[in-house]
C-alpha atoms as a PDB file:
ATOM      1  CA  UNK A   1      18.972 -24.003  15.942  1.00  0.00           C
ATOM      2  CA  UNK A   2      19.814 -20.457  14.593  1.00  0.00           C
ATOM      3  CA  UNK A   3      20.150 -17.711  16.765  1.00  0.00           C
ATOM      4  CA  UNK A   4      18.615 -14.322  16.500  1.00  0.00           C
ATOM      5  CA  UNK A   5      19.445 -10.803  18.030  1.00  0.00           C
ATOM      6  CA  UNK A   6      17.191  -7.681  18.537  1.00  0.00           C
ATOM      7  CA  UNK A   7      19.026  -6.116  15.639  1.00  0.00           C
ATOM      8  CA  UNK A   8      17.657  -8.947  13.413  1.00  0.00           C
ATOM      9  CA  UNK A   9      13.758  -7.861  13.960  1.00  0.00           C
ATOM     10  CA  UNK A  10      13.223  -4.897  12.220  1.00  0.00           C
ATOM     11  CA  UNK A  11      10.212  -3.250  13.179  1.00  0.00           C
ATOM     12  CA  UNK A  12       7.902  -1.529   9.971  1.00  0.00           C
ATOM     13  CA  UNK A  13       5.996   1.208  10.442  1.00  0.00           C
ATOM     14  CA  UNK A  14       2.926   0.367   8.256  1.00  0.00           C
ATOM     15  CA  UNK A  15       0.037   2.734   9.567  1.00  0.00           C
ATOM     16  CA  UNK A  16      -1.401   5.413  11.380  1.00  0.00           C
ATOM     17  CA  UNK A  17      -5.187   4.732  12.368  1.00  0.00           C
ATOM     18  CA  UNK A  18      -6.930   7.190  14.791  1.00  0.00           C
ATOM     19  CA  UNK A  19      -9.589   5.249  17.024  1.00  0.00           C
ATOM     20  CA  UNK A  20     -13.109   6.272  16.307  1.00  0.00           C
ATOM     21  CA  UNK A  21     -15.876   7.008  18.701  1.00  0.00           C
ATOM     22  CA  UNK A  22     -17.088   4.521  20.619  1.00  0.00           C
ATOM     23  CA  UNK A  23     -13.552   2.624  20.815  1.00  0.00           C
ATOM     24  CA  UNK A  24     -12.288   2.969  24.293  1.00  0.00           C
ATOM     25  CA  UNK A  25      -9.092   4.872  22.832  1.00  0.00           C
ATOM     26  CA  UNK A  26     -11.182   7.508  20.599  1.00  0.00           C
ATOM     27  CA  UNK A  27      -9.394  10.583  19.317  1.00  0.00           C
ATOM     28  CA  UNK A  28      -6.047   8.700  20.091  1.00  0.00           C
ATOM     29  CA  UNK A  29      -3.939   7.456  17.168  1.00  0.00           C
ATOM     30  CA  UNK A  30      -1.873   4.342  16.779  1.00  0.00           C
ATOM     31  CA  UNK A  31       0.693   2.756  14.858  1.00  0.00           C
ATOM     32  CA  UNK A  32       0.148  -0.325  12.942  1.00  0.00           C
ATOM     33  CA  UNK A  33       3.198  -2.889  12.795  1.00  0.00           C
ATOM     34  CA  UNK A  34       4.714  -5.386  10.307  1.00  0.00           C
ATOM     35  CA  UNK A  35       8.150  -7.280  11.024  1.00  0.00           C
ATOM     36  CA  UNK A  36      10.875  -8.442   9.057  1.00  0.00           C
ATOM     37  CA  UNK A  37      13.172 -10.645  10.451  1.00  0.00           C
ATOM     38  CA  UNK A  38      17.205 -11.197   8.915  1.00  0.00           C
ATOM     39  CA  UNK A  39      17.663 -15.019   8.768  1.00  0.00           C
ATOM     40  CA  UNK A  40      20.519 -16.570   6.798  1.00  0.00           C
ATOM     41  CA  UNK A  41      17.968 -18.004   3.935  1.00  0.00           C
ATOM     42  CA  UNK A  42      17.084 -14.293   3.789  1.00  0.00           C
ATOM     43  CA  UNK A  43      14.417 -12.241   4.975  1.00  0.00           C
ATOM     44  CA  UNK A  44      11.399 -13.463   6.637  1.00  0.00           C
ATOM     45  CA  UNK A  45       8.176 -10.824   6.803  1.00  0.00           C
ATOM     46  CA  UNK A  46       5.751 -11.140   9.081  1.00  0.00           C
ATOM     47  CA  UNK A  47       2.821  -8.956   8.143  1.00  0.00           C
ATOM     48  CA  UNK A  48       0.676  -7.812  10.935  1.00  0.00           C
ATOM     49  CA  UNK A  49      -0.400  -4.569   9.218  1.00  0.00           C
ATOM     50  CA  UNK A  50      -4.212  -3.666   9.147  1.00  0.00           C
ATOM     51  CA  UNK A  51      -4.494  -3.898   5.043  1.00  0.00           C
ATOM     52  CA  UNK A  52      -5.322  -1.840   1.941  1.00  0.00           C
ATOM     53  CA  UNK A  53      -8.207  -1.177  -0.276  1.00  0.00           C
ATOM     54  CA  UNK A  54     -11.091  -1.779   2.143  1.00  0.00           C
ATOM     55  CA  UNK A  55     -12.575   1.961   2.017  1.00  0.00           C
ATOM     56  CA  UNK A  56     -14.325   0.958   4.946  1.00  0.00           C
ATOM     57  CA  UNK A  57     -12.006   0.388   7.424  1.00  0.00           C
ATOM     58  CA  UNK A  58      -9.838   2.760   5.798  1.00  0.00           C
ATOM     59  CA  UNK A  59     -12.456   5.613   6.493  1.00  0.00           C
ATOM     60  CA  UNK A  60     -13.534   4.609   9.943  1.00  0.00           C
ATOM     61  CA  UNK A  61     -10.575   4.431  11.308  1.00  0.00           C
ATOM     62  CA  UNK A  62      -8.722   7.283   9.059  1.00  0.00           C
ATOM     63  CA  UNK A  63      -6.306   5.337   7.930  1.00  0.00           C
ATOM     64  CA  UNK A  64      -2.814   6.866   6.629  1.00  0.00           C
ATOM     65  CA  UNK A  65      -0.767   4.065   4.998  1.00  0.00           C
ATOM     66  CA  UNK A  66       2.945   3.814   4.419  1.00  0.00           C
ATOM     67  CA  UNK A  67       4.216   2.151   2.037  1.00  0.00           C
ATOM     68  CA  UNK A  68       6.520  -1.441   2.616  1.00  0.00           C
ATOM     69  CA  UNK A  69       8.923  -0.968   0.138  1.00  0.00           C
ATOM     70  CA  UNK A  70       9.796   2.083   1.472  1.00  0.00           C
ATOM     71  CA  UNK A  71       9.652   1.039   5.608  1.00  0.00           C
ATOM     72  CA  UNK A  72      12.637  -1.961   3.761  1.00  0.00           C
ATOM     73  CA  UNK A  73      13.993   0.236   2.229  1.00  0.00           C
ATOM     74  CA  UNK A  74      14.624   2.669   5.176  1.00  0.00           C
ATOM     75  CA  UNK A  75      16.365  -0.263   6.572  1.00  0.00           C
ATOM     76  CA  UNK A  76      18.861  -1.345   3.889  1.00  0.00           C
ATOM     77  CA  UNK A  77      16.226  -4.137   2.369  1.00  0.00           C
ATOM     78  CA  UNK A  78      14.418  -4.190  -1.010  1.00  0.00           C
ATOM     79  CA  UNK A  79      11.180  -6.125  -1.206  1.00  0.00           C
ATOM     80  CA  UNK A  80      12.871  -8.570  -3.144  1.00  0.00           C
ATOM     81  CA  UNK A  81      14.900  -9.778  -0.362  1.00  0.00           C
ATOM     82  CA  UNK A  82      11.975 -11.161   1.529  1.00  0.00           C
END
């Protein structure tokens, strides 16, 4: 069984939402997550993030997306590696 270290989850920053009213945290902002994880067939992604192109949810919760290519990239990875 392979083994893994911290410094093979890398954590990427895909989101900023701010919590609407009435949501418990309203006013507060958050960050949204995705992780990629180095394995020796590659690089694994596992995509938490909260999605694009629903205006909906991207209004109500004033969405401000980052981009993954450049969250990999910012890491030494290219979206090809995954």
């Amino acid at each position: 069984m392979p083994q893994f270290s911290l410094e093979d989850v890398i954590p990427l920053h895909l989101a900023t939402v701010t919590f609407p009213d009435p949501h418990p945290l309203s006013g507060q902002t958050g960050e949204v997550f995705a992780f990629a994880l180095r394995h020796e067939t590659g690089l694994l992604l596992y995509e938490t993030g909260i999605g694009r192109e629903n205006e909906r949810l991207d209004n109500y919760y004033q969405v401000v997306h980052r981009p993954i290519e450049a969250e990999l990239e910012a890491h030494g990875h290219h979206i090809d590696d995954v």
